[in-house]
Protein backbone atom coordinates (compact mmCIF):
# COMPACT_ATOMS: atom_id res chain seq x y z
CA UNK A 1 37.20 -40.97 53.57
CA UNK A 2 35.86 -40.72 57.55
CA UNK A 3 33.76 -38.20 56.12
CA UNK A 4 32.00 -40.30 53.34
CA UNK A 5 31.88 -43.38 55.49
CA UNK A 6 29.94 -41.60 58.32
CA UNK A 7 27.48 -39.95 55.37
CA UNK A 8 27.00 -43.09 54.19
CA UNK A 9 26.27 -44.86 57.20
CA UNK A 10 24.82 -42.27 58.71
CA UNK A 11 22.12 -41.02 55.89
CA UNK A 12 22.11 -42.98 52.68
CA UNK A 13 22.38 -46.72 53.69
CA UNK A 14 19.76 -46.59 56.64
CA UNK A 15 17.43 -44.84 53.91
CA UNK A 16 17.89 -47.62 52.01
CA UNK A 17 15.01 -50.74 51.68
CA UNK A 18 17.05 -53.56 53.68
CA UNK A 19 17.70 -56.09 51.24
CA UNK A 20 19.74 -53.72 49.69
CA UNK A 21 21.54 -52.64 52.69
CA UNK A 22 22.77 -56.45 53.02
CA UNK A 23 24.64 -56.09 49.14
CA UNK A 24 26.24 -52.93 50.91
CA UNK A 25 27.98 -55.32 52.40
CA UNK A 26 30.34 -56.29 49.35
CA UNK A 27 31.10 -52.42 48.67
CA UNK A 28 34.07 -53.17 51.24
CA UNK A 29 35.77 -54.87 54.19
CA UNK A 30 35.36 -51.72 55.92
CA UNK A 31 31.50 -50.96 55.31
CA UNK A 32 30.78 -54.77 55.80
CA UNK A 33 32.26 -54.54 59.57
CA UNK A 34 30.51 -50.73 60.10
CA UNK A 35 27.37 -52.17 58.66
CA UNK A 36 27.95 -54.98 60.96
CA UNK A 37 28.32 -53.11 64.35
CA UNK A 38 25.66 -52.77 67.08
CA UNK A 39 25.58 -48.91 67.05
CA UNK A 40 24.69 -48.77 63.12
CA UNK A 41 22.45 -51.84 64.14
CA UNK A 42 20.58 -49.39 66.55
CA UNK A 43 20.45 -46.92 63.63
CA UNK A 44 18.82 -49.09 60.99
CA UNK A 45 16.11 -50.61 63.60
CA UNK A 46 15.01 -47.32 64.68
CA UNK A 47 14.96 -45.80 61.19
CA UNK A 48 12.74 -48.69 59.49
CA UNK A 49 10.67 -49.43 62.69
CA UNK A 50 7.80 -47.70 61.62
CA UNK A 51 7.91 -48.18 58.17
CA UNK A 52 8.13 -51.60 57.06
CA UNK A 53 5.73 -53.42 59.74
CA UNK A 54 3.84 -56.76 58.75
CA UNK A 55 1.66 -59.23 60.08
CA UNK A 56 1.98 -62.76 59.43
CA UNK A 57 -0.05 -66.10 59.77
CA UNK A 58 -2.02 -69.35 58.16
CA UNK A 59 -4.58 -70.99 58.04
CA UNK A 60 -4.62 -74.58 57.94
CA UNK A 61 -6.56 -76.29 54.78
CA UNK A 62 -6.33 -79.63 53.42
CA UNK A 63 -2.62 -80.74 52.50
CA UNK A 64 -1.67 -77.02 52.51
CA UNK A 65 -1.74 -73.66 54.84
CA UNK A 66 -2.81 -70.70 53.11
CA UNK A 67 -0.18 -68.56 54.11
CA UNK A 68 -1.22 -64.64 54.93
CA UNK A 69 1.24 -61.41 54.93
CA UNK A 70 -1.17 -58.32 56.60
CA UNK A 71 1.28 -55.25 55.15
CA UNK A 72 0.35 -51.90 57.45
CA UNK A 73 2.34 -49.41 55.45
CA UNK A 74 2.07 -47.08 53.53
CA UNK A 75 -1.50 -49.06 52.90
CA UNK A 76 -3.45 -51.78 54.78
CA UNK A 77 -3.28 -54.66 52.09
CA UNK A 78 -3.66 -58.66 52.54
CA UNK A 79 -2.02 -61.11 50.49
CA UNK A 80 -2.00 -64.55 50.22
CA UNK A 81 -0.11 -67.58 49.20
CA UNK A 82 0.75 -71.05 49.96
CA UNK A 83 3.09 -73.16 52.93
CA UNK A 84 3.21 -76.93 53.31
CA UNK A 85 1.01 -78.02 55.81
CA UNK A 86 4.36 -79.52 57.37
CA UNK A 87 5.64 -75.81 57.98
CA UNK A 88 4.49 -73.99 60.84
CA UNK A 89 4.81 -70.69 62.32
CA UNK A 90 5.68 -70.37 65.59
CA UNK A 91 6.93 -67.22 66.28
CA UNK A 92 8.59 -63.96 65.45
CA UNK A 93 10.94 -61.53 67.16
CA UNK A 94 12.94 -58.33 66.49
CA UNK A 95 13.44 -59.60 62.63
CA UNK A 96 13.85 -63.06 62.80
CA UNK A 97 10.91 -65.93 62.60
CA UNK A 98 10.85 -69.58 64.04
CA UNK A 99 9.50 -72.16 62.23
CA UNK A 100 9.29 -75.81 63.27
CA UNK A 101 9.39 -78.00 60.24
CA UNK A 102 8.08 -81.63 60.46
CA UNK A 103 10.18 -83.02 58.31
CA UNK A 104 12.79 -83.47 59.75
CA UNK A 105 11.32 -82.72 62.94
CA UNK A 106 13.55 -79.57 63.05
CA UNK A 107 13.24 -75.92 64.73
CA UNK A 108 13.94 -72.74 62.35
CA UNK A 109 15.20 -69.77 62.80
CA UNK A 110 15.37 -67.03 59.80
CA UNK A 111 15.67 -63.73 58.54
CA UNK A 112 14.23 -63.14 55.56
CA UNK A 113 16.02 -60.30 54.63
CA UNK A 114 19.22 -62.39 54.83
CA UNK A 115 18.30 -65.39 53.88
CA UNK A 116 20.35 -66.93 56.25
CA UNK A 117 19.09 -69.94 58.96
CA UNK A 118 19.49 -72.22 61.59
CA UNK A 119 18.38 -75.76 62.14
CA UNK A 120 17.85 -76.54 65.88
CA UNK A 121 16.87 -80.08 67.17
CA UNK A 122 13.48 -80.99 69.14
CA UNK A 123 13.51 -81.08 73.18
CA UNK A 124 13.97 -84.10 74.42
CA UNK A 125 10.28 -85.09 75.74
CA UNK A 126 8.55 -88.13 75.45
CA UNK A 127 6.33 -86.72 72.91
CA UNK A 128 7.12 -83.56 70.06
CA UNK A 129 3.60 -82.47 70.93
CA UNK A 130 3.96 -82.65 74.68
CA UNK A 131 5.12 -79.39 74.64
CA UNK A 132 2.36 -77.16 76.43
CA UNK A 133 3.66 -73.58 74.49
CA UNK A 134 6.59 -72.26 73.47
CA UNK A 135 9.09 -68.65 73.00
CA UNK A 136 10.97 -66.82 71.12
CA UNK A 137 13.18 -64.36 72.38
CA UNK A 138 15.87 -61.73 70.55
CA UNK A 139 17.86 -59.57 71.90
CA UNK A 140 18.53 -57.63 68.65
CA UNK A 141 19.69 -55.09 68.31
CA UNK A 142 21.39 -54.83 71.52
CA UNK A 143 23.07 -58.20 70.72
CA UNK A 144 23.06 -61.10 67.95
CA UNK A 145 21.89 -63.90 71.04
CA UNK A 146 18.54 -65.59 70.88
CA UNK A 147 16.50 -68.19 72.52
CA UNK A 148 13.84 -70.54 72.20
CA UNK A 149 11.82 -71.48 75.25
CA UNK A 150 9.55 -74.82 75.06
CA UNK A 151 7.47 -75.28 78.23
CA UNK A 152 5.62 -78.23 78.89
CA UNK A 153 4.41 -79.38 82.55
CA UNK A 154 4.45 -82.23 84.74
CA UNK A 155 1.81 -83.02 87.93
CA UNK A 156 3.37 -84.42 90.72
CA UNK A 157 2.81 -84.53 94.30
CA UNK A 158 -0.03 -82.52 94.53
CA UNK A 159 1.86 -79.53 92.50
CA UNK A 160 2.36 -78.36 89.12
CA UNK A 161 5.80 -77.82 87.27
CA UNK A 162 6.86 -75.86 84.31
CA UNK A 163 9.75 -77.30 82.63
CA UNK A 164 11.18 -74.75 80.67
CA UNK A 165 13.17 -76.00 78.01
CA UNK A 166 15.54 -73.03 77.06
CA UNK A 167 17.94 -73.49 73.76
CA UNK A 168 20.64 -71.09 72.84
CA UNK A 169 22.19 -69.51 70.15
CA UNK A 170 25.43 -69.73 70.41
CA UNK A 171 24.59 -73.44 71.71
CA UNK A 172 22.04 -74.74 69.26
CA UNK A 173 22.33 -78.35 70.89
CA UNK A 174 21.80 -78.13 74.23
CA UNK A 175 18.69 -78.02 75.45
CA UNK A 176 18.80 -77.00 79.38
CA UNK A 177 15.75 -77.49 81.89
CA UNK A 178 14.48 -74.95 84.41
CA UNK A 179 11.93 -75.76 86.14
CA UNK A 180 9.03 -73.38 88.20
CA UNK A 181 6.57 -75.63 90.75
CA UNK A 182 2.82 -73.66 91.74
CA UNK A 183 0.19 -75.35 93.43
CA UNK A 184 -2.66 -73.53 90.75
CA UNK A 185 -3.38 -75.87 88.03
CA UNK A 186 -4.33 -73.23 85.31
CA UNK A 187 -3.77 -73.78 81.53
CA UNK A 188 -1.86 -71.58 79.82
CA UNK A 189 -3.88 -69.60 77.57
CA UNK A 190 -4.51 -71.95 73.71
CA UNK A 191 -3.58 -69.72 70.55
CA UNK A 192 -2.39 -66.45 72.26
CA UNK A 193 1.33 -66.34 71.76
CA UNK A 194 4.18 -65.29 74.21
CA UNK A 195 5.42 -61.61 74.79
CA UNK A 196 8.83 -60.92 74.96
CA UNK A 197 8.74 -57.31 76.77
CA UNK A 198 12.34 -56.24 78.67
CA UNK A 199 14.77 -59.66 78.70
CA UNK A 200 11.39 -61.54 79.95
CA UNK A 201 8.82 -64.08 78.05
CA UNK A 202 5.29 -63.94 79.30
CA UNK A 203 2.57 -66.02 78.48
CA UNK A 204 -1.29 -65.73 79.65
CA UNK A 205 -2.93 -67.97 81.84
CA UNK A 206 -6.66 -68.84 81.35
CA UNK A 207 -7.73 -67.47 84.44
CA UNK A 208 -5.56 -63.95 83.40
CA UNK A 209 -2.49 -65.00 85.46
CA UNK A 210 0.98 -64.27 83.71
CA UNK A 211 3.53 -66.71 83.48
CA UNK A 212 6.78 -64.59 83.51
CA UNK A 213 10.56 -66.16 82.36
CA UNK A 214 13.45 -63.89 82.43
CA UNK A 215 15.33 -64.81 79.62
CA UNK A 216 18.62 -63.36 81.40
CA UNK A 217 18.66 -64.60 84.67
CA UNK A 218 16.50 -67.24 83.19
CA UNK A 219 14.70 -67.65 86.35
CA UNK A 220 10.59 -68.15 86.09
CA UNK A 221 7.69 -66.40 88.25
CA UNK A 222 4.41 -65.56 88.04
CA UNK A 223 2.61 -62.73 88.08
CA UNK A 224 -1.16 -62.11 89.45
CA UNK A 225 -4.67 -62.29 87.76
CA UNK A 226 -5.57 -58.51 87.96
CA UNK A 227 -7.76 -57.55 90.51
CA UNK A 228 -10.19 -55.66 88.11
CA UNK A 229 -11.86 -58.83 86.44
CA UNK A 230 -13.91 -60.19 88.85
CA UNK A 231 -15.40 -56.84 89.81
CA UNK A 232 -15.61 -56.18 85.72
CA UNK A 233 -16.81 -59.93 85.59
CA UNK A 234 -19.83 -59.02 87.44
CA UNK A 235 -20.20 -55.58 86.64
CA UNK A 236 -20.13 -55.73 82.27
CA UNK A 237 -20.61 -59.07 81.96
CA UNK A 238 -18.45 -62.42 81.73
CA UNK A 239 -18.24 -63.41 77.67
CA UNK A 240 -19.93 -67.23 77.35
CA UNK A 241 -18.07 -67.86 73.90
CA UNK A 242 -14.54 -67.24 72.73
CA UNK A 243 -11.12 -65.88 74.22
CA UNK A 244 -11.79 -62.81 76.13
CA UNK A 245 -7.95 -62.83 77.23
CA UNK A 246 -5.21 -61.49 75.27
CA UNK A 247 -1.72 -60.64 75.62
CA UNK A 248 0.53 -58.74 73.81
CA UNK A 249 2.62 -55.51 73.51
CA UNK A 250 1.22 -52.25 72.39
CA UNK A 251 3.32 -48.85 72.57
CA UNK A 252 6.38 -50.42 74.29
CA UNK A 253 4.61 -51.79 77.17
CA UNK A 254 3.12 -55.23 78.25
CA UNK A 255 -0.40 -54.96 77.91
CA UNK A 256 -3.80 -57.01 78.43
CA UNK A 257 -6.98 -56.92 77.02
CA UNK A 258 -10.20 -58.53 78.57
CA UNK A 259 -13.23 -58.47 76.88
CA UNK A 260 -16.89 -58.06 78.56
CA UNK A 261 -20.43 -58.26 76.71
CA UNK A 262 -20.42 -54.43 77.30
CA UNK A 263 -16.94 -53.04 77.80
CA UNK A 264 -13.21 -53.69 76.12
CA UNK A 265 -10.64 -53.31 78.88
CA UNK A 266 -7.08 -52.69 78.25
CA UNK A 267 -4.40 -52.63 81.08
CA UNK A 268 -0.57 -52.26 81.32
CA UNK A 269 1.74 -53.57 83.49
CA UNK A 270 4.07 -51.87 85.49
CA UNK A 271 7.08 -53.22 85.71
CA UNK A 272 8.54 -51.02 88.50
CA UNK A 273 5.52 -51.83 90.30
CA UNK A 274 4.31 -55.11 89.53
CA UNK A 275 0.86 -54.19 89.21
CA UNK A 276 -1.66 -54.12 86.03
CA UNK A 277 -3.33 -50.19 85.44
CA UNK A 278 -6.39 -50.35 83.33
CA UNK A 279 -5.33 -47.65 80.96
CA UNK A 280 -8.81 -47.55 78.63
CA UNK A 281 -12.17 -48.59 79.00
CA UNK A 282 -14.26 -48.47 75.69
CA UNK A 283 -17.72 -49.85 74.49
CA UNK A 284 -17.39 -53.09 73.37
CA UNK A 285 -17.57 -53.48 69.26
CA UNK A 286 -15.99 -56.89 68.91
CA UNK A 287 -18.80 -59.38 70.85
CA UNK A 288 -22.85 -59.87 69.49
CA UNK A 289 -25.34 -59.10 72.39
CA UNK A 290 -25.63 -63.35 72.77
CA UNK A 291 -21.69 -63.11 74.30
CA UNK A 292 -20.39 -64.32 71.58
CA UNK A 293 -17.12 -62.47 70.96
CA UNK A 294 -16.24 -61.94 67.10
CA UNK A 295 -13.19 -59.86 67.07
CA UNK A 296 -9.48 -59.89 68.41
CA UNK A 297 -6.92 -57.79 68.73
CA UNK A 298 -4.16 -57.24 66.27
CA UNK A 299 -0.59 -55.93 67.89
CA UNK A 300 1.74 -53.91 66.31
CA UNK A 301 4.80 -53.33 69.11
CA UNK A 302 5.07 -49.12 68.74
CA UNK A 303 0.89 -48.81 68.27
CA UNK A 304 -1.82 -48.97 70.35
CA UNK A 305 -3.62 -51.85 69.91
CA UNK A 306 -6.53 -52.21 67.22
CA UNK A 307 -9.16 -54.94 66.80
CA UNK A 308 -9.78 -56.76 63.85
CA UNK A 309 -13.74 -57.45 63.76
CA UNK A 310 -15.17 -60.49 61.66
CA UNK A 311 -18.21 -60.62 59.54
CA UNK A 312 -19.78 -63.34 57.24
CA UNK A 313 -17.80 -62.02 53.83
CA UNK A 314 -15.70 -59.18 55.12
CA UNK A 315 -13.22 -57.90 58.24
CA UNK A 316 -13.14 -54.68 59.91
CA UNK A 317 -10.12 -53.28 60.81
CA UNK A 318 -10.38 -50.54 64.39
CA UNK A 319 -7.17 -48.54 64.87
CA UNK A 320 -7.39 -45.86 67.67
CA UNK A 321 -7.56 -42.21 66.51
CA UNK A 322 -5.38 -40.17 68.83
CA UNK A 323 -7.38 -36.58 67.36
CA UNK A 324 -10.69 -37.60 68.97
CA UNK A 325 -9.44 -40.11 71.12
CA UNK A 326 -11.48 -43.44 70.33
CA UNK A 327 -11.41 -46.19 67.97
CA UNK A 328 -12.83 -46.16 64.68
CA UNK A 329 -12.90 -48.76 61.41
CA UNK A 330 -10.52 -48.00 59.12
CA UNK A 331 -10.08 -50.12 56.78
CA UNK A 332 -12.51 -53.04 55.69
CA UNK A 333 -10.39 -56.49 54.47
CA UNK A 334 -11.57 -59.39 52.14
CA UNK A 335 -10.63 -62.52 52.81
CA UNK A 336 -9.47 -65.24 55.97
CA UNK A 337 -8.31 -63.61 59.17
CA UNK A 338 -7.38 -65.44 61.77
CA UNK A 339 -5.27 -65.34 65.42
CA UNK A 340 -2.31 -65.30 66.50
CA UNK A 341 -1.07 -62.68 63.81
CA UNK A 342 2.42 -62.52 64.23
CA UNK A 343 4.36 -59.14 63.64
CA UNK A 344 7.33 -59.41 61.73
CA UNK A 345 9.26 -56.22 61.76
CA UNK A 346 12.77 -56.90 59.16
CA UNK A 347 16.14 -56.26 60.40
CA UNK A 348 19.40 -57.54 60.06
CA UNK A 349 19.21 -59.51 62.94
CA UNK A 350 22.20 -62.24 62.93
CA UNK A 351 21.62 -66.03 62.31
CA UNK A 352 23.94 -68.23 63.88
CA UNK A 353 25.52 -71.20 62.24
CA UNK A 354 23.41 -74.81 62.24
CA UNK A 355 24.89 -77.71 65.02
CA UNK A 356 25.55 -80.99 63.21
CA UNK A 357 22.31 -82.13 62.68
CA UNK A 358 23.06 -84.88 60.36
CA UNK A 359 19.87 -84.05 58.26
CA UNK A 360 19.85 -85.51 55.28
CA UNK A 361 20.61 -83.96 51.61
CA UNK A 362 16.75 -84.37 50.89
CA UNK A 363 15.77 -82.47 53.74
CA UNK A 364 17.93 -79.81 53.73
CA UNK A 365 17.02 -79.21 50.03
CA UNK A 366 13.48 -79.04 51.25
CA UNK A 367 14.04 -77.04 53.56
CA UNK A 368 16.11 -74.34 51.65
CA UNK A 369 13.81 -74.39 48.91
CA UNK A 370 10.90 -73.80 51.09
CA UNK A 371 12.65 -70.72 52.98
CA UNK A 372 13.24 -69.15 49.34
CA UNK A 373 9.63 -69.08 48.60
CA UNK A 374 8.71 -67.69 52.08
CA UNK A 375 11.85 -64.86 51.80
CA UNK A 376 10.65 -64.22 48.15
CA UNK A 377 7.16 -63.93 49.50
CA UNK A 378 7.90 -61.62 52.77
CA UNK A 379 10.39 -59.33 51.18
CA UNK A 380 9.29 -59.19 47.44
CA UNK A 381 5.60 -59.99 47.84
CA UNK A 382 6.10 -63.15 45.27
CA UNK A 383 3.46 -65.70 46.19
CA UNK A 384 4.90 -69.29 46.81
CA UNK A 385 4.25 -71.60 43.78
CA UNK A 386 1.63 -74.15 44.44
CA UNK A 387 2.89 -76.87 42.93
CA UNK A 388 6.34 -76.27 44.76
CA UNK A 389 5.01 -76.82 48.16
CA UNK A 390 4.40 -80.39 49.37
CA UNK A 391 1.04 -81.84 49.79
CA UNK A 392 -1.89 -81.99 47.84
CA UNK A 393 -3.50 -78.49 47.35
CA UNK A 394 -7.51 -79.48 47.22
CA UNK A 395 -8.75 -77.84 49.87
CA UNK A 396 -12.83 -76.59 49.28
CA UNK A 397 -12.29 -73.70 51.06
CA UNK A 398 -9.48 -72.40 48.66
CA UNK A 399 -11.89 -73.05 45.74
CA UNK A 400 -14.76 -71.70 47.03
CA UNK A 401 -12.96 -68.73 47.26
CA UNK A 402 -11.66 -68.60 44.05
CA UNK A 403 -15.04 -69.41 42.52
CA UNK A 404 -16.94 -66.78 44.74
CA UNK A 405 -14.64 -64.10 44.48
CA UNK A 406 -12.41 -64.20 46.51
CA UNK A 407 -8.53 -62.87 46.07
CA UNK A 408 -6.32 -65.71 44.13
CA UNK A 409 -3.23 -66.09 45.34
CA UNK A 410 -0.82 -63.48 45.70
CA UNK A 411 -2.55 -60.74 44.61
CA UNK A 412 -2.99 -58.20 47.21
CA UNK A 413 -6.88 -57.44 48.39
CA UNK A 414 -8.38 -54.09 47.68
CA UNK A 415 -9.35 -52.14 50.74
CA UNK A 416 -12.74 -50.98 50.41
């Protein structure tokens, strides 16, 4: 019986598509606490990390968000659907997503693959949209622990504080306050999402400062604007429209990308040394001549990062080809892309139970209902109803692109 347990942990049920590795589950007690243990954890999120990769994100329209899933393998495909314009995305990590629904003012974690959830209550601030950006951080698979990190800020006395609003767990209602004071008032960065890279958050600043917060010791620093962009600034030429900053994590490491009219730059920082290494320079292909920047970058965690260029009726997809060692298009997309993308990478990450929340039977049948359609369309690529989601669904755009050919909903778009 050892025997057939470790061959079936061990080779069939990581070979097996996830969803169907959670009804394993109910072959027995035993498999349901092997299936359950950190070490097969480890197993099944190496084994699937390369092959089930997605990228996910909306665009707002009028009463609804058209709601995008960007599948990488085994073929570059976009598909499209619906989400209430009251849903949002905020982030994803290591398997799970957080959501923050509107009604009733509520944060969401999920798994898709699990179905399962938990409701967490707003910060307490003065305003739900004081918040200045916000975290997500999973420690999956090493443990089933999680966190959410609102920041928002507060000027006072000549200085400028981070509150960092940090939310557990295995305490889903208690929000604690940490708190980092700097004398540089710099933004953070608008659209470009946190990193989570090593038991730290980072988020960009606009002047290509890092806000660091360690989500261990949860103490907060930050980090330098690399020396290289003012001597790039001057030397390739500063953009004059668009981001030209982006964070993210490409091939296990925390990297940056700055954009000049003539050059892409890509760094990675070191953690050991604290210090940004410009690991590529490459002819720019995502900015016009004007400095007008028309591309971004698109992140999957274990890949280098590619660019996703936009044109008047079509997208260009640039992955970097390791054989001759430069970027090329590989794939051309119809349809809306837009930043952040978010990669969602499934797993069996744990949920942990909802506080007492004292939502009402309305809204949690909302709510359920509405995670259904967005498991359904993650997992099984079954595009949310439109007349299930709330809100009227007349937005011009949509029917434009309907009546001048673009995909309809749900079906996936042929790469050219």
């Amino acid at each position: 019986m050892e025997l057939n347990d470790d061959i079936l942990l061990g080779k069939i049920i990581p070979s097996l598509p996830l969803k169907f590795v959670v009804q394993c589950k109910l072959l027995s007690k035993d498999v349901k606490i092997m299936i359950s243990h950190p070490d097969f954890a480890r197993t099944l999120y190496q084994h699937h990390k390369e092959t089930c990769t997605q990228l996910i994100y909306s665009i707002n329209g009028l009463g609804n968000r058209t709601f995008y899933k960007f599948s990488i393998n085994p073929t570059i495909t976009l598909t499209q659907s619906v989400l209430p314009y009251e849903i949002e995305i905020m982030a994803s990590c290591n398997g799970l997503i957080l959501f923050d629904f509107e009604r009733p003012m509520r944060f969401c974690v999920f798994n898709p693959v699990t179905g399962e959830h938990q409701l967490m209550p707003y910060p307490d601030l003065e305003s739900a949209y004081m918040y200045e950006n916000k975290g997500f951080a999973v420690d999956y698979p090493a443990s089933d622990q999680y966190k959410v990190v609102i920041i928002s800020k507060l000027v006072e006395n000549s200085n400028l504080y981070y509150k960092f609003h940090v939310l557990s767990s295995e305490r889903p209602g208690l929000w604690r306050e940490i708190q980092l004071r700097t004398n540089t008032f710099i933004s953070l960065s608008y659209g470009v999402p946190s990193v989570y890279w090593r038991d730290s958050l980072y988020w960009l600043r606009d002047d290509g400062s890092v806000l660091s917060f360690d989500t261990k010791r949860e103490e907060a620093i930050l980090i330098d604007r690399p020396e290289f962009i003012d001597h790039f600034d001057q030397s390739y030429g500063k953009m004059l429209v668009g981001q030209d900053k982006w964070l993210g994590m490409a091939q296990g490491f925390l990297t940056l990308v700055c954009i000049f009219r003539k050059y892409i730059v890509i760094s990675t920082y070191g953690s050991a040394s604290s210090r940004w290494r410009v690991s590529n320079t490459l002819e720019s292909f995502v900015s016009r001549p004007d400095g007008v920047i028309i591309g971004f970058p698109v992140w999957i965690n274990s890949r280098q990062v590619s660019f996703m260029v936009r044109h008047l009726i079509h997208n260009d997809l640039y992955e970097y080809n390791t054989q001759i060692n430069r970027y090329e298009n590989n794939a051309v997309l119809l349809g809306s892309v837009s930043y952040p993308m978010y990669c969602f990478h499934p797993t069996l990450a744990s949920v942990h139970r909802s506080p007492p929340n004292n939502i009402e039977a309305d809204d949690q049948a909302h709510i359920d209902a509405n995670l259904d359609n967005i498991r359904r369309f993650i997992i099984e690529g079954i595009s949310i109803p439109e007349e299930t989601s709330s809100g009227e669904s007349s937005s011009s755009e949509e029917e434009e692109e309907e009546g001048g050919g673009g995909a309809e909903a749900g079906a996936a778009e042929e790469i050219l």
